[in-house]
C-alpha atoms as a PDB file:
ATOM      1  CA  UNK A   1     -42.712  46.291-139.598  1.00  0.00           C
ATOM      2  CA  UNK A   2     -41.934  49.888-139.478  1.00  0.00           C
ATOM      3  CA  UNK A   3     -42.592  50.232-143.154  1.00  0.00           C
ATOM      4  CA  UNK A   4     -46.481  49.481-141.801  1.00  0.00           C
ATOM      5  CA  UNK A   5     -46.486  52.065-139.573  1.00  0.00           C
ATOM      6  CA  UNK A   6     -44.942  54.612-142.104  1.00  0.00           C
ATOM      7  CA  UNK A   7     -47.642  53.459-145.164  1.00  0.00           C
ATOM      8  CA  UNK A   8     -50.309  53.752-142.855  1.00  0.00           C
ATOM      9  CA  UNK A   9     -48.960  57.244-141.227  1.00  0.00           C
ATOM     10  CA  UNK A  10     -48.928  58.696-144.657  1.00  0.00           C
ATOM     11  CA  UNK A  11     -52.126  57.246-146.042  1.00  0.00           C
ATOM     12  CA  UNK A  12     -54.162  59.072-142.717  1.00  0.00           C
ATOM     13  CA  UNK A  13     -52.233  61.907-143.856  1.00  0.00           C
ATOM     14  CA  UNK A  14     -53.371  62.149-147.686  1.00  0.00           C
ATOM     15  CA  UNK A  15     -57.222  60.834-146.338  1.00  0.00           C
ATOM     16  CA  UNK A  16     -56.920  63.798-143.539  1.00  0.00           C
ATOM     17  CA  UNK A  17     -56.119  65.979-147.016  1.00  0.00           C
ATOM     18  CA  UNK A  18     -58.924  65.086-149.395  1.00  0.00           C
ATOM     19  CA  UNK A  19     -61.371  65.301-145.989  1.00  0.00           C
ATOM     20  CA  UNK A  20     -60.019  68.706-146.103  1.00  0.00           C
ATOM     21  CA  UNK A  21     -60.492  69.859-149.519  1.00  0.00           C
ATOM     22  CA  UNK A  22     -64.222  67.901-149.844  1.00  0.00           C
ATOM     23  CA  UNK A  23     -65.369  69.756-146.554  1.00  0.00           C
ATOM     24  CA  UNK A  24     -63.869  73.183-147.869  1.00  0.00           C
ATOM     25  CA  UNK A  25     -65.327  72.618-151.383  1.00  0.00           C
ATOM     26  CA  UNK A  26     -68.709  72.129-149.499  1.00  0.00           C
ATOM     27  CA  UNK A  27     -67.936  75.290-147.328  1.00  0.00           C
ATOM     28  CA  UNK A  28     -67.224  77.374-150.625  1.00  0.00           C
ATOM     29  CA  UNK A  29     -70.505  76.946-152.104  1.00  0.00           C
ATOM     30  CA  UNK A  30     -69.496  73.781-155.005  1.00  0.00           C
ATOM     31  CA  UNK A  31     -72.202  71.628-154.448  1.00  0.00           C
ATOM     32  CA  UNK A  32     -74.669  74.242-153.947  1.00  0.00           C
ATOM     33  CA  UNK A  33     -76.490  74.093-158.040  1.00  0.00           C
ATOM     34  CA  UNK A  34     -77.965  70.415-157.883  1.00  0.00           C
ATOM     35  CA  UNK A  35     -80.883  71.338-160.415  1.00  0.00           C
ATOM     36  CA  UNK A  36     -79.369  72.418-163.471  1.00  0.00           C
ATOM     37  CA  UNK A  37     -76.678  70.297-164.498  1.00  0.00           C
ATOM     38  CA  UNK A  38     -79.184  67.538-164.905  1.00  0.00           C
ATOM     39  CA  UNK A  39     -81.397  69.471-167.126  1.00  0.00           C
ATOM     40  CA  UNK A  40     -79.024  71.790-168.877  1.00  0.00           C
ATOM     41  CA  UNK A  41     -78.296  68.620-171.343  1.00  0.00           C
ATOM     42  CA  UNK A  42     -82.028  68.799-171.975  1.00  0.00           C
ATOM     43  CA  UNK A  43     -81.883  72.139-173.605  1.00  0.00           C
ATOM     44  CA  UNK A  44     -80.686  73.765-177.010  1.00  0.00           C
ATOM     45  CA  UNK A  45     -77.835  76.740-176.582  1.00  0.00           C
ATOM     46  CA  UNK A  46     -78.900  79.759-177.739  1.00  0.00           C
ATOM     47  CA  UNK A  47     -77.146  80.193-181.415  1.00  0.00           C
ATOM     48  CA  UNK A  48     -74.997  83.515-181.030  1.00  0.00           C
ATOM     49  CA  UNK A  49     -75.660  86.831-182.074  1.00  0.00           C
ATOM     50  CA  UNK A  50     -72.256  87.315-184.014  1.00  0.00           C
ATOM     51  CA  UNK A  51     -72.091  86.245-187.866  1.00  0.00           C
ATOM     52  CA  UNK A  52     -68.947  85.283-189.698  1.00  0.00           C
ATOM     53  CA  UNK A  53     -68.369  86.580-193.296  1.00  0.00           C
END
């Protein structure tokens, strides 16, 4: 029984973690560019300006 109560201790504690780091990751500005991932697939890359001899 008291293996329970330490599994479930320790899996509020690692869901209390990753609540942590999502809700600072949104804080910090990572979810903020929605539009161009989608669409930067969609494009060529500009070939660079630097030749090799």
């Amino acid at each position: 029984m008291s293996v329970i109560i330490i599994l479930l201790a320790v899996s509020i504690t690692v869901a209390g973690f990753f609540l942590f780091a999502f809700l600072w990751s949104v804080k910090s500005g990572q979810f903020e560019d929605d539009y161009s991932p989608g669409s930067r697939i969609l494009f060529d890359d500009k070939p660079s300006s630097t030749k090799t001899k």
